[in-house]
C-alpha atoms as a PDB file:
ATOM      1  CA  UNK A   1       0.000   0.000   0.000  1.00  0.00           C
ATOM      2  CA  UNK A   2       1.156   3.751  -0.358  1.00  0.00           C
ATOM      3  CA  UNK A   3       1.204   4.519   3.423  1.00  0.00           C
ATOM      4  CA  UNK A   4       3.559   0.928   3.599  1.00  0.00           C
ATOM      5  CA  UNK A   5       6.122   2.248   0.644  1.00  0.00           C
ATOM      6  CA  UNK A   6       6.458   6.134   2.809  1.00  0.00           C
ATOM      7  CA  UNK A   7       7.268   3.897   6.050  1.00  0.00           C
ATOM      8  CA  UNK A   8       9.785   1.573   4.205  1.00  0.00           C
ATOM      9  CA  UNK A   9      11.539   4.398   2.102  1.00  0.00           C
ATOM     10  CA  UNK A  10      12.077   5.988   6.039  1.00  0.00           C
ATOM     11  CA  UNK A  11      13.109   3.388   7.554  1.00  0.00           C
ATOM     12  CA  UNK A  12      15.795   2.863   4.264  1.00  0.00           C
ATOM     13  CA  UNK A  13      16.976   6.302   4.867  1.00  0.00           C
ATOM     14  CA  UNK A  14      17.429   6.234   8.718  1.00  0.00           C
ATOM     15  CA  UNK A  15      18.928   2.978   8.188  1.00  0.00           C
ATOM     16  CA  UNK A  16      21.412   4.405   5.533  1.00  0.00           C
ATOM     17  CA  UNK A  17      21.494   7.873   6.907  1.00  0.00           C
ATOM     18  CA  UNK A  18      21.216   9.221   3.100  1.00  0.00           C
ATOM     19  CA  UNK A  19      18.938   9.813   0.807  1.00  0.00           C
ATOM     20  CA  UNK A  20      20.819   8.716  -2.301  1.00  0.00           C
ATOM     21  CA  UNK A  21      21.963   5.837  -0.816  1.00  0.00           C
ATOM     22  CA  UNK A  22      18.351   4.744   0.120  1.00  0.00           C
ATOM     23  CA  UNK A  23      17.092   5.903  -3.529  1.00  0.00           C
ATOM     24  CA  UNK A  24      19.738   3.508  -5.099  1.00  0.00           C
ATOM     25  CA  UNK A  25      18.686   0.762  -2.553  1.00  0.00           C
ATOM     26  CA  UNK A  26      14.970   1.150  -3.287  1.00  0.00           C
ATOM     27  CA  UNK A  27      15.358   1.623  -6.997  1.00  0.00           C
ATOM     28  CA  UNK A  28      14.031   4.994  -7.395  1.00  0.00           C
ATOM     29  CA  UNK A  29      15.578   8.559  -7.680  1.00  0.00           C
ATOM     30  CA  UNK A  30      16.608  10.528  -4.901  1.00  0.00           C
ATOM     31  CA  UNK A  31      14.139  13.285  -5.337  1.00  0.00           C
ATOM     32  CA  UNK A  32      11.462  10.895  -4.839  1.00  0.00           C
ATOM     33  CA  UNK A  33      13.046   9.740  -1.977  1.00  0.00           C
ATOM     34  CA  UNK A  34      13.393  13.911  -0.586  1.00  0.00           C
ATOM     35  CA  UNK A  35       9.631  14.473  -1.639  1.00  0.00           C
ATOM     36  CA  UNK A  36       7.964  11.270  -0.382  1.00  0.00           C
ATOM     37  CA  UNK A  37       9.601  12.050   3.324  1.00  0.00           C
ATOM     38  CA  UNK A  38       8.798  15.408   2.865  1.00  0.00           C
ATOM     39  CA  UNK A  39       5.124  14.301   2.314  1.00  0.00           C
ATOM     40  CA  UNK A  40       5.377  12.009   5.255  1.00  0.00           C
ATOM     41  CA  UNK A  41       6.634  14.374   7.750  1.00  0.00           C
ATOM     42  CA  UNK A  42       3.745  16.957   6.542  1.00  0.00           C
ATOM     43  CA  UNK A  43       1.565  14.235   7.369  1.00  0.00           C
ATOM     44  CA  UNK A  44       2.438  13.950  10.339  1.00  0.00           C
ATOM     45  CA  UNK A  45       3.116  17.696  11.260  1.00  0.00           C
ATOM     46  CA  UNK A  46       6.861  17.178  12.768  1.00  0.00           C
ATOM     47  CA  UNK A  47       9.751  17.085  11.684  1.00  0.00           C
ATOM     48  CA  UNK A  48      11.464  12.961  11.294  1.00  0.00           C
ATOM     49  CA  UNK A  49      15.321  14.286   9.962  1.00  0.00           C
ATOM     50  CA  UNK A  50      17.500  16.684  10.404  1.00  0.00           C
ATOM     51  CA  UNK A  51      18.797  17.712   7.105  1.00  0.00           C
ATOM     52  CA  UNK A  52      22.690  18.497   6.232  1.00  0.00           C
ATOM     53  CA  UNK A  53      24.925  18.604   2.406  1.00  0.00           C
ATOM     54  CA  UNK A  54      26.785  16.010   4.250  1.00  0.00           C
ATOM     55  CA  UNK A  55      24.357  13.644   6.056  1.00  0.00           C
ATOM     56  CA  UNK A  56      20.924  12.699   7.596  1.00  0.00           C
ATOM     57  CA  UNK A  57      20.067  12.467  11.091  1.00  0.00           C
ATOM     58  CA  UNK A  58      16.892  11.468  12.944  1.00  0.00           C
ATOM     59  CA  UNK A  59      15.492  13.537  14.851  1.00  0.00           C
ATOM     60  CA  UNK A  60      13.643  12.416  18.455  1.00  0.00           C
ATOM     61  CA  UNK A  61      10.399  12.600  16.920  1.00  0.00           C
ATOM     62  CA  UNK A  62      11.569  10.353  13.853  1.00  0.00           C
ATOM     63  CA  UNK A  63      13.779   8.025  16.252  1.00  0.00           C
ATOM     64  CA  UNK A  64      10.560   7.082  17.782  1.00  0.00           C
ATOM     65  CA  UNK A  65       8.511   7.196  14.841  1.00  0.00           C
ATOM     66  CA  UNK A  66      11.146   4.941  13.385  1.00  0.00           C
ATOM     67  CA  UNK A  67      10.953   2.438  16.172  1.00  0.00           C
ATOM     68  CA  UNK A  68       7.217   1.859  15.946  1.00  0.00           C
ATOM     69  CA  UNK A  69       7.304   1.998  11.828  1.00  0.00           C
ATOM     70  CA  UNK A  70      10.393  -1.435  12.534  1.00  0.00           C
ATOM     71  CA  UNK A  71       7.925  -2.822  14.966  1.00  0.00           C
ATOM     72  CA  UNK A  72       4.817  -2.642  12.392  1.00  0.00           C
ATOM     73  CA  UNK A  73       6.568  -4.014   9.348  1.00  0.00           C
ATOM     74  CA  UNK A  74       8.334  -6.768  11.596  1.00  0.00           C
ATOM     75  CA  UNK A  75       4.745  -7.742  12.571  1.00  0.00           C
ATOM     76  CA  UNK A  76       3.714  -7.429   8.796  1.00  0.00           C
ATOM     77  CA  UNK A  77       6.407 -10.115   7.626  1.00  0.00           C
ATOM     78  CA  UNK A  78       5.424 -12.386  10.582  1.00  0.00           C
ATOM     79  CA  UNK A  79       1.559 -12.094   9.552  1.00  0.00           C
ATOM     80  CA  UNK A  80       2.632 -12.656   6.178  1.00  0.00           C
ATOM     81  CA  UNK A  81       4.522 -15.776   6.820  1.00  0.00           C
ATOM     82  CA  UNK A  82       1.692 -16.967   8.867  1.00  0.00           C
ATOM     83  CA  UNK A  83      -0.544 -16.940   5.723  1.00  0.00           C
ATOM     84  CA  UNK A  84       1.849 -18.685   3.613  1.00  0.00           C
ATOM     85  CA  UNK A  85       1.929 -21.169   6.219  1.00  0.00           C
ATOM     86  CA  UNK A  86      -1.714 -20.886   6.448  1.00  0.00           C
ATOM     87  CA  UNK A  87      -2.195 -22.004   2.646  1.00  0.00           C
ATOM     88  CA  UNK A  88      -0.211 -25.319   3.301  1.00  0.00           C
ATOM     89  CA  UNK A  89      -1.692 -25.522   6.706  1.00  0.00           C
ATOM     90  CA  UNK A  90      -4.948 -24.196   7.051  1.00  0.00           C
ATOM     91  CA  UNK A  91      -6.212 -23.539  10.692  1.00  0.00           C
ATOM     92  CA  UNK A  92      -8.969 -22.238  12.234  1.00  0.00           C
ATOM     93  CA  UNK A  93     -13.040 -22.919  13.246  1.00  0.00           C
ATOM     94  CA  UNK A  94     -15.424 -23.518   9.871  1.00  0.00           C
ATOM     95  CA  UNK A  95     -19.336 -23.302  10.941  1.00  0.00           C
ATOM     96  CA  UNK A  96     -21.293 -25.452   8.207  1.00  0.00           C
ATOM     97  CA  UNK A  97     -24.976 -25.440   8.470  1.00  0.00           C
ATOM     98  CA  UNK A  98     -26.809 -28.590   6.636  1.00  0.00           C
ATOM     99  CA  UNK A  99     -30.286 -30.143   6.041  1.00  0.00           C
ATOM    100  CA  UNK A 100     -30.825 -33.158   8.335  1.00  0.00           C
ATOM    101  CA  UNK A 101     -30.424 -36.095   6.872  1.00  0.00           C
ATOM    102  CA  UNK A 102     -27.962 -34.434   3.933  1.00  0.00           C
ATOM    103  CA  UNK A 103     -26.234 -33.505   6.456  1.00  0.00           C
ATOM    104  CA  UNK A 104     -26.377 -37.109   8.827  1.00  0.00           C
ATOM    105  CA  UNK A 105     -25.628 -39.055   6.210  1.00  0.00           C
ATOM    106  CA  UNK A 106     -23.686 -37.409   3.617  1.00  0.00           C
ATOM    107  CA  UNK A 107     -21.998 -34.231   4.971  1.00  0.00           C
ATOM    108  CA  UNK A 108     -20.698 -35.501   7.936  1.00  0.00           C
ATOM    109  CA  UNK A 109     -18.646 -38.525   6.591  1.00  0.00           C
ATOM    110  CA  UNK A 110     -17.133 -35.747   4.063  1.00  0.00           C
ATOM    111  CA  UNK A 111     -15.853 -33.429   6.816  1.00  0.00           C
ATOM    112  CA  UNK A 112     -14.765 -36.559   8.637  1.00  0.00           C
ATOM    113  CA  UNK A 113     -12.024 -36.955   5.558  1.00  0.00           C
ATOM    114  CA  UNK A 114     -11.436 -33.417   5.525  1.00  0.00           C
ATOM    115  CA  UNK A 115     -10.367 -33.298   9.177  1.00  0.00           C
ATOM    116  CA  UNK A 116      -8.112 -35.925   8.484  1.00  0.00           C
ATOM    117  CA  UNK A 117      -6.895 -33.875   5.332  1.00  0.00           C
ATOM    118  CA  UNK A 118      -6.771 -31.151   7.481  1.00  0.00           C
ATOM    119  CA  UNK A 119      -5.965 -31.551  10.820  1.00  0.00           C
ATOM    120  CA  UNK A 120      -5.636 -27.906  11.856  1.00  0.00           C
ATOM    121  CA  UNK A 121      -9.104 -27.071  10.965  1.00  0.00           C
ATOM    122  CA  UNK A 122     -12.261 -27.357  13.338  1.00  0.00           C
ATOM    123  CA  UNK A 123     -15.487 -28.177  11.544  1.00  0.00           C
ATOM    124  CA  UNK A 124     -18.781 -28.048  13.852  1.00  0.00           C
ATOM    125  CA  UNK A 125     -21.644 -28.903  11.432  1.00  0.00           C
ATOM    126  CA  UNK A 126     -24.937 -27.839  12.353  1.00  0.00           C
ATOM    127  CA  UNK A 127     -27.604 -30.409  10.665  1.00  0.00           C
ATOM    128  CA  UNK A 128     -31.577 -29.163  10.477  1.00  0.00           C
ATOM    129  CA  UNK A 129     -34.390 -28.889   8.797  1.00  0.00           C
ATOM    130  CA  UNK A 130     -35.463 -25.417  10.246  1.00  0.00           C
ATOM    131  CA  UNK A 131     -34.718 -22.314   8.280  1.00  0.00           C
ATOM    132  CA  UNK A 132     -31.487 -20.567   9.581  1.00  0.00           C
ATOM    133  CA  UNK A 133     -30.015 -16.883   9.314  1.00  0.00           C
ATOM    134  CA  UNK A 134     -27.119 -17.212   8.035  1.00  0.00           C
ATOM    135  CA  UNK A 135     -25.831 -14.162   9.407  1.00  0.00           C
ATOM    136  CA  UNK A 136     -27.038 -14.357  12.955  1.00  0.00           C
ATOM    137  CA  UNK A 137     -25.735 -17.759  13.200  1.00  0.00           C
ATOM    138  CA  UNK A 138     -22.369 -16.614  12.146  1.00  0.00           C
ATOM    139  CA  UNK A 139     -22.824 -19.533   9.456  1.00  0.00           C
ATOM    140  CA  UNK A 140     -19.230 -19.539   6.908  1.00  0.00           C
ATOM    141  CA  UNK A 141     -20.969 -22.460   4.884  1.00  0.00           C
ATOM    142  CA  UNK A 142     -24.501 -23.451   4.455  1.00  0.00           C
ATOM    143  CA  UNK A 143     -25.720 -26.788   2.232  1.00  0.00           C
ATOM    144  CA  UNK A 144     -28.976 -25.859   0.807  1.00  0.00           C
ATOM    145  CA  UNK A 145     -31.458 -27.821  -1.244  1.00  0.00           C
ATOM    146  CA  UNK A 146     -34.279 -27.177  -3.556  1.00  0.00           C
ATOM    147  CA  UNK A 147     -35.371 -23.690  -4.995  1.00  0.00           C
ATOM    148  CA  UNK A 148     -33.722 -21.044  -3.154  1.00  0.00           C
ATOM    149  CA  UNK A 149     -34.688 -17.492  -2.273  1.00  0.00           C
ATOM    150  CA  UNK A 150     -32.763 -14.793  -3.712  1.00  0.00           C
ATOM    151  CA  UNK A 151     -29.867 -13.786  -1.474  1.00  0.00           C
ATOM    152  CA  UNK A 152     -26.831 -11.404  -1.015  1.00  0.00           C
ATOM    153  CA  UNK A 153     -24.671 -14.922  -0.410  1.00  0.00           C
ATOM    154  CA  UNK A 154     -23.037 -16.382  -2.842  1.00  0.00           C
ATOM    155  CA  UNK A 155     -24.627 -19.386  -4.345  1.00  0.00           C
ATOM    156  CA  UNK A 156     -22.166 -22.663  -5.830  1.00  0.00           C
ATOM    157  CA  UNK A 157     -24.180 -24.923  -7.627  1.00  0.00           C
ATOM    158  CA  UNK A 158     -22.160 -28.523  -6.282  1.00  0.00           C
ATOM    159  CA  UNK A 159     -24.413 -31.410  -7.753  1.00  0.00           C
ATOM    160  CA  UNK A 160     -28.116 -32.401  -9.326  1.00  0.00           C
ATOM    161  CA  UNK A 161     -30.886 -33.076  -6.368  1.00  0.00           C
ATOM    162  CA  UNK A 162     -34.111 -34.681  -7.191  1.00  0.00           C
ATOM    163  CA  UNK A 163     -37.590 -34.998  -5.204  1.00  0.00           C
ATOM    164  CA  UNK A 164     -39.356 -37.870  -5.375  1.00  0.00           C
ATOM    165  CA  UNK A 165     -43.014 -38.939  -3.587  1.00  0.00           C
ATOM    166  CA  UNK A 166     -42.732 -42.151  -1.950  1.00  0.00           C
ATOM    167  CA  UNK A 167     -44.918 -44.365   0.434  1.00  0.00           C
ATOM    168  CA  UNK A 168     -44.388 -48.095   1.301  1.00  0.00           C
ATOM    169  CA  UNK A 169     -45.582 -50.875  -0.325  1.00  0.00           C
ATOM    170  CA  UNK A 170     -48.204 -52.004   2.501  1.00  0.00           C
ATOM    171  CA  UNK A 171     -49.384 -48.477   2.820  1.00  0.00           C
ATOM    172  CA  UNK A 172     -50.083 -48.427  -1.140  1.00  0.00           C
ATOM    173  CA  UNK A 173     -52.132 -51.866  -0.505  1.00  0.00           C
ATOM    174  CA  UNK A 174     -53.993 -50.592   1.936  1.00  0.00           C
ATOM    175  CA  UNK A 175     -54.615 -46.853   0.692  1.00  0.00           C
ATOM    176  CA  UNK A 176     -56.610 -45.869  -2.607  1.00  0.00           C
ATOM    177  CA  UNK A 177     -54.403 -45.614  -5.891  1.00  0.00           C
ATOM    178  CA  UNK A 178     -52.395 -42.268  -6.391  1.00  0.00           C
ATOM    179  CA  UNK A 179     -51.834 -41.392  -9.990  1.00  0.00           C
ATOM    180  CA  UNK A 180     -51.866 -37.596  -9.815  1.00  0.00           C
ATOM    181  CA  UNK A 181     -50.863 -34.869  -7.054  1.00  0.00           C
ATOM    182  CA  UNK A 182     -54.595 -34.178  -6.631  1.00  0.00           C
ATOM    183  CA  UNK A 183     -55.062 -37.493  -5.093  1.00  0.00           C
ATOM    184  CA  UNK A 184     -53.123 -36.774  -2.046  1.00  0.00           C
ATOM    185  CA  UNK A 185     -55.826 -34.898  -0.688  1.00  0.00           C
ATOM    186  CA  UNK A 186     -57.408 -38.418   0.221  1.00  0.00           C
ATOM    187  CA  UNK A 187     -54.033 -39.802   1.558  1.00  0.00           C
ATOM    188  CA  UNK A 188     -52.262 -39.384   5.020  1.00  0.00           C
ATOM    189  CA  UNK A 189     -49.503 -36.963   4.156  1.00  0.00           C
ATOM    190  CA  UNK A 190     -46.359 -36.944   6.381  1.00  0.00           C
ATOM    191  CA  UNK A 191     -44.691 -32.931   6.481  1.00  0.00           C
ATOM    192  CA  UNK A 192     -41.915 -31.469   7.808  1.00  0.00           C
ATOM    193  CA  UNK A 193     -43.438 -28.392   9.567  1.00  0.00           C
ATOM    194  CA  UNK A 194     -41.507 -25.833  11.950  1.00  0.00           C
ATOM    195  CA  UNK A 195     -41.772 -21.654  12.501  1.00  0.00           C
ATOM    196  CA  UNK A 196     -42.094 -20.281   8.698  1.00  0.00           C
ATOM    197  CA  UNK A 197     -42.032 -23.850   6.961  1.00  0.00           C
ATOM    198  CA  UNK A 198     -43.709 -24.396   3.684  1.00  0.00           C
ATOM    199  CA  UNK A 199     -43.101 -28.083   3.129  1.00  0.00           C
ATOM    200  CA  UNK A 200     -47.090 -28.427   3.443  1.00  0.00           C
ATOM    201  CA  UNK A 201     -46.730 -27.248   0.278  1.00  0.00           C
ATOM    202  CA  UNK A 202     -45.659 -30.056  -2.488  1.00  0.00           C
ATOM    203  CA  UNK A 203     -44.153 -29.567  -5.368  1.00  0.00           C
ATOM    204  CA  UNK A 204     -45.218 -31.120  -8.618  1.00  0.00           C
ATOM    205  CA  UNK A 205     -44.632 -30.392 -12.345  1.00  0.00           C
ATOM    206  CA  UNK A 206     -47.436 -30.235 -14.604  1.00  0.00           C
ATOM    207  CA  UNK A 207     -47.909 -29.362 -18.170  1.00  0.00           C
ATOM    208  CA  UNK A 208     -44.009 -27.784 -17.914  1.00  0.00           C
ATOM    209  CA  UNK A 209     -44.546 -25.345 -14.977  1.00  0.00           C
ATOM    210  CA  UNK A 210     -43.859 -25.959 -11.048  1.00  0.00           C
ATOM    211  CA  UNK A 211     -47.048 -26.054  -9.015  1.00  0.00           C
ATOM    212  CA  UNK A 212     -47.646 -26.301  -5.501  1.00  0.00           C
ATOM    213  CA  UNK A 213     -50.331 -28.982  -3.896  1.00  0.00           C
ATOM    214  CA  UNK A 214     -51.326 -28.306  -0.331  1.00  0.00           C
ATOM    215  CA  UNK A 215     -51.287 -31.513   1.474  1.00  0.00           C
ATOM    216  CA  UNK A 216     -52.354 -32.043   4.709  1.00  0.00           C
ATOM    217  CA  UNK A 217     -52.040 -35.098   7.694  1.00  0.00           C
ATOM    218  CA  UNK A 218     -52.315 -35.709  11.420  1.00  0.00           C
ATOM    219  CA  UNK A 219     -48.341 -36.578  11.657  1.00  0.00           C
ATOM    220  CA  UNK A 220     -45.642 -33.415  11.379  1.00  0.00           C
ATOM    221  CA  UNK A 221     -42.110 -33.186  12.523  1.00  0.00           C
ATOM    222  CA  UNK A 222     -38.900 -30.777  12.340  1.00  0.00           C
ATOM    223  CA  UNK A 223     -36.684 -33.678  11.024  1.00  0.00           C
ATOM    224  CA  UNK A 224     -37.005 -35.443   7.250  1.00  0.00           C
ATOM    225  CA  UNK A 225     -35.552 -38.212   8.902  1.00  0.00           C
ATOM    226  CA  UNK A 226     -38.423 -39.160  11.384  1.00  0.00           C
ATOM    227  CA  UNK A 227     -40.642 -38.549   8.731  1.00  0.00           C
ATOM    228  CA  UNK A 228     -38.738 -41.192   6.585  1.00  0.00           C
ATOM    229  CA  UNK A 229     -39.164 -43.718   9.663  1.00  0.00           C
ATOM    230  CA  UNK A 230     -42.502 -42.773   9.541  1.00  0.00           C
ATOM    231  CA  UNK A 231     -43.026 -43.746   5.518  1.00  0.00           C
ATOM    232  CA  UNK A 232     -41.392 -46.893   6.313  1.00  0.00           C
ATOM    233  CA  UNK A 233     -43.671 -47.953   9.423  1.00  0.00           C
ATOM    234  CA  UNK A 234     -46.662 -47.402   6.619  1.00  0.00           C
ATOM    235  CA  UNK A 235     -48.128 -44.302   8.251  1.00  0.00           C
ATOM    236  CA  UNK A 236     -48.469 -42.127   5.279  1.00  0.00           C
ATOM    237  CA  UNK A 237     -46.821 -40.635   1.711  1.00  0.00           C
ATOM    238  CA  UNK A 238     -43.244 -39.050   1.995  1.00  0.00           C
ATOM    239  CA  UNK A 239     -41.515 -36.175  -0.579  1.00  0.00           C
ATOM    240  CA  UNK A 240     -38.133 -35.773  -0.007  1.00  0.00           C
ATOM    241  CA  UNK A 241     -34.869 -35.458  -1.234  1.00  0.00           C
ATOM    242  CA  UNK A 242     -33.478 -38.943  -3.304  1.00  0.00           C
ATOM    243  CA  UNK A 243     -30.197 -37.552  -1.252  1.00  0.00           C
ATOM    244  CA  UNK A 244     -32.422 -38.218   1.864  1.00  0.00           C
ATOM    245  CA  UNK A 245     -34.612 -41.432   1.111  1.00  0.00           C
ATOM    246  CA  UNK A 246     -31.901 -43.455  -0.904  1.00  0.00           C
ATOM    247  CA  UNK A 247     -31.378 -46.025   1.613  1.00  0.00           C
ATOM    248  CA  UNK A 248     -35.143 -46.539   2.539  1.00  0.00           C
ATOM    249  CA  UNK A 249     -35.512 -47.048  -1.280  1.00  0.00           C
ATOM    250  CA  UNK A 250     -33.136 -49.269  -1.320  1.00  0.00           C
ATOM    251  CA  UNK A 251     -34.513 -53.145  -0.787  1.00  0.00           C
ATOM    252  CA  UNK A 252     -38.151 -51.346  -1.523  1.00  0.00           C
ATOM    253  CA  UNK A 253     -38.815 -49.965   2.180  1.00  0.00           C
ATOM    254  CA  UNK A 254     -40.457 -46.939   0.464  1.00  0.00           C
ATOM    255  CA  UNK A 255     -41.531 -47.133  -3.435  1.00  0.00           C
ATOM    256  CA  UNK A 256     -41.539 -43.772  -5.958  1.00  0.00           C
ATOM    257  CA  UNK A 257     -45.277 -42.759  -6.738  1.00  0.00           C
ATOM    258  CA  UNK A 258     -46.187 -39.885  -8.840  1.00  0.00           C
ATOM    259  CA  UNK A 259     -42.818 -40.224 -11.108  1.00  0.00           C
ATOM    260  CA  UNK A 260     -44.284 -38.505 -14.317  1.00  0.00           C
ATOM    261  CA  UNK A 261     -44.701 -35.508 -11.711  1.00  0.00           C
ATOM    262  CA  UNK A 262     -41.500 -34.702  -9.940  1.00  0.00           C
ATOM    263  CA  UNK A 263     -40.004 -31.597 -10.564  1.00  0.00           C
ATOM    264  CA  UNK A 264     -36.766 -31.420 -12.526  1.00  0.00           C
ATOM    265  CA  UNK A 265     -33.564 -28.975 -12.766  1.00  0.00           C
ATOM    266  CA  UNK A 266     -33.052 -28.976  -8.716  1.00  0.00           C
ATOM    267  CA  UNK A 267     -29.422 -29.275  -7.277  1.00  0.00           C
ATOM    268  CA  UNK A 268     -27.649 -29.475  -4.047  1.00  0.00           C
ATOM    269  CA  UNK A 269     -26.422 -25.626  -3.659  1.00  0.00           C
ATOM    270  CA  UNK A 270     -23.413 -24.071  -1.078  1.00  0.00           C
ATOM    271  CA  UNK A 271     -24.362 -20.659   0.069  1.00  0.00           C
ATOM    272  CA  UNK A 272     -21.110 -18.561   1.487  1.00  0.00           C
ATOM    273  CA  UNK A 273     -20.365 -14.806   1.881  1.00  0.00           C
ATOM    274  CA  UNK A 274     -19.036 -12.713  -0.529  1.00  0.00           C
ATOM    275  CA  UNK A 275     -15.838 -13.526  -1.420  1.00  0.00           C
ATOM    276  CA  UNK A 276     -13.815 -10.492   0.086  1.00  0.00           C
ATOM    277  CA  UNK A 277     -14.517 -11.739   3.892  1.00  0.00           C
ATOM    278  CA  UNK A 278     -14.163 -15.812   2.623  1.00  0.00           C
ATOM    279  CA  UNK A 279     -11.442 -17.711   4.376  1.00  0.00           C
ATOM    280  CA  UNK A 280      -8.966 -19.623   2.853  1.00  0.00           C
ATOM    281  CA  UNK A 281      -9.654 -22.703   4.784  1.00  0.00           C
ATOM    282  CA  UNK A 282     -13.776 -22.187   3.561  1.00  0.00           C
ATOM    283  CA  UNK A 283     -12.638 -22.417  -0.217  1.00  0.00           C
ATOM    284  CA  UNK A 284     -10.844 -25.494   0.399  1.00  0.00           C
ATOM    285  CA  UNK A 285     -13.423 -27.468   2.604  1.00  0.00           C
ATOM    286  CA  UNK A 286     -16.181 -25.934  -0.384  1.00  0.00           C
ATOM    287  CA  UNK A 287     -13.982 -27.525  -3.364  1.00  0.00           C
ATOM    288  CA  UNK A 288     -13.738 -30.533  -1.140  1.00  0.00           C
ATOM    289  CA  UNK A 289     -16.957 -30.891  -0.706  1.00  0.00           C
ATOM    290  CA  UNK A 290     -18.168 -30.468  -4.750  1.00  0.00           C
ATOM    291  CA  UNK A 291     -15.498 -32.904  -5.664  1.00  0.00           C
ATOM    292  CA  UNK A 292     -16.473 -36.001  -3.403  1.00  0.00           C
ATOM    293  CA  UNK A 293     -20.046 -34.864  -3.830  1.00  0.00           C
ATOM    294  CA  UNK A 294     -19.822 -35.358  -7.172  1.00  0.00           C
ATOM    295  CA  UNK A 295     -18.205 -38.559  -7.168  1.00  0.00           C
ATOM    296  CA  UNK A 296     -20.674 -39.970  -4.671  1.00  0.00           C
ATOM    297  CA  UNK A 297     -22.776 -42.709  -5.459  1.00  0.00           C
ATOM    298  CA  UNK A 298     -26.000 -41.115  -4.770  1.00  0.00           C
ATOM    299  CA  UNK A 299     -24.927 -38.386  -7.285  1.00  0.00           C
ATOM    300  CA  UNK A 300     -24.743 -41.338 -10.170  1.00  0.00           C
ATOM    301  CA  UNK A 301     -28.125 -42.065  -9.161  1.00  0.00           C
ATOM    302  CA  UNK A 302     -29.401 -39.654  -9.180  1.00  0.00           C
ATOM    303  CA  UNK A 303     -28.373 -38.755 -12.633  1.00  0.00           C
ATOM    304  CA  UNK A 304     -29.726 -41.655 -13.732  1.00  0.00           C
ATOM    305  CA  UNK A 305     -33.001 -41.352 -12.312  1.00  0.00           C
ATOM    306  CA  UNK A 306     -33.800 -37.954 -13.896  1.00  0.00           C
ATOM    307  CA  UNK A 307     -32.708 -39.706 -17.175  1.00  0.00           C
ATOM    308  CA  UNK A 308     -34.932 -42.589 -16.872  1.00  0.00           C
ATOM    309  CA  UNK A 309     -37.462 -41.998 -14.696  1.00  0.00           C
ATOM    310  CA  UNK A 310     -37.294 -45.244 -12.561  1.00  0.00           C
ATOM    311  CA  UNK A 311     -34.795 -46.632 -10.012  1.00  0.00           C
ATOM    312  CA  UNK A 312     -33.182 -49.804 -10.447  1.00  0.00           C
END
C-alpha cells in the first residue's frame, strides 16, 4: 500500500542515513526519496530528519517514529509468513450449516475426511431442517437444497438433487391408488413443519410449470428423517430429497409414486459470503466438498433417475 512504501523508504533512509543511498537501494531517484519524506513528515506535522549537504540524522520525533514503523513491518512479515503457512496448513473454526439427513448421512462422513486432510481445521456442522439466518448464526458455509430465495450470499451450484413422492408398499395396498398430485388430498400426508415452513406445500410439475399442492395429515415433525421412519412404518406418503430417502428405497422400504410428476432442474447448492470476507480454509473445505459430492454414489443415481425416470 502507499502509506507501507512512505514507512519503508524511512526506515531505508534512517537505516542508511542518506537519501541517495536509500534511492539507489529502493530503486528509485533521490528526489522521490526527498519528496515522499517530505510528504510524510507533513503528514504527520513534525519534523522525522535533520537535514545536512553532508548527512541525515533522525530527529527524536523520527527516532521514535522509526521504532514503531520497525515494529509494524516486523509484525507485517510475521503475519505474512503466517498466511503462507496458512495455505499449506490451514487452521482455524469452519461453521457449516446442513439439512438433516444431507447432512447425517452425507456431509458428515465428508468433513470426517477433511479433518483428516486437514488436521488444523475445526469443523462443527450444524444439521436441520429449520430455516437458519445465516448471518445471525455466524454460518461460513450453508448446504442448501431445492429452490432457493434470492440472497446477497453467494450461491455454488455442487451437484443435481431430485424430489421424489414415496410411500411403502403395505401403505399403497392398503390406501386408494395415487396417480396424480390431486389425489393426495385423500391420503395421510407426512410434512416437515416448523416456525415459517412451507413443506405443506408439495411440489409437482405439470404441463411444464412448477405447481404447488397443499397436502395435509395428522403426523408433522422438524426432522425429514423421522418422517422417513414414519413412511417406512406405513403411516403415510413421503416427498423428499433422493439424497435423503436413498437407503429406505433401497430393498423397496419406500416405493416412488407420482414419477411422471416430480419436478426437474433442482441441485444441491453451497451458500457462502461474498468472497472479500471468505477464508482460505472455507474455499478449500467448499472444493472438497463439490469434488467427493460429485463422485458420490448417490450423485450417479441420481443422474440416472432424472434420465430414466425409474430406479433400479
Amino acid at each position: 500500500m502507499h502509506a507501507v512504501s512512505d514507512i519503508d523508504i524511512f526506515c531505508r533512509v534512517v537505516e542508511l542515513e542518506s537519501f541517495s543511498e536509500a534511492g539507489r537501494h529502493l530503486r528509485i531517484s533521490t528526489a522521490v526519496v526527498s519528496a515522499r519524506i517530505q510528504k510524510l513528515e507533513d503528514k504527520l506535522g513534525v519534523r522525522l530528519l535533520n537535514r545536512t549537504t553532508r548527512s541525515v540524522g533522525v530527529t527524536e520525533a523520527g527516532a521514535l517514529y522509526y521504532a514503531t514503523c520497525r515494529e509494524v513491518t516486523e509484525r507485517l512479515r510475521e503475519t505474512e509468513a503466517h498466511l503462507e503457512y496458512m495455505k499449506d496448513k490451514p487452521q482455524g473454526i469452519i461453521k457449516i450449516s446442513a439439512p438433516y439427513a444431507l447432512g447425517r448421512r452425507v456431509i458428515a462422513p465428508l468433513l470426517a475426511q477433511f479433518k483428516a486432510a486437514y488436521p488444523y481445521v475445526e469443523c462443527r456442522l450444524d444439521v436441520t431442517d429449520r430455516t437458519v439466518n445465516l448471518v445471525d448464526d455466524q454460518i461460513d458455509l450453508a448446504i442448501r437444497q431445492g429452490i432457493l430465495p434470492d440472497s446477497s450470499w453467494i450461491m455454488r451450484r455442487l451437484v443435481p438433487d431430485h424430489r421424489i413422492t414415496a410411500a411403502s408398499p403395505v401403505y399403497l395396498d392398503r390406501h386408494s391408488p395415487i396417480t396424480h398430485p390431486n389425489d393426495l388430498k385423500m391420503h395421510q400426508c407426512l410434512l416437515l413443519r416448523f416456525a415459517g415452513s412451507t413443506r405443506f406445500h408439495w411440489q409437482f410439475q405439470i404441463n411444464g410449470r412448477v405447481a404447488y399442492h397443499t397436502v395435509q395429515g395428522d403426523l408433522d415433525s422438524s426432522s425429514s428423517e423421522i418422517l422417513t421412519a414414519w413412511a417406512v412404518a406405513d403411516l403415510g406418503v413421503v416427498q423428499q430429497s433422493l439424497w435423503s430417502l436413498s437407503h429406505a428405497l433401497d430393498g423397496q422400504q419406500l416405493v416412488p409414486i407420482l414419477a411422471p410428476y416430480e419436478v426437474t432442474g433442482l441441485h444441491i447448492h453451497a451458500l457462502t459470503p461474498e468472497r472479500k470476507s471468505r477464508t482460505l480454509k472455507v474455499d478449500l473445505l467448499l472444493d472438497y466438498l463439490e469434488a467427493h459430492l460429485q463422485a458420490h454414489p448417490i450423485t450417479q443415481r441420481v443422474v440416472h433417475y432424472q434420465q430414466l425416470g425409474v430406479l433400479e
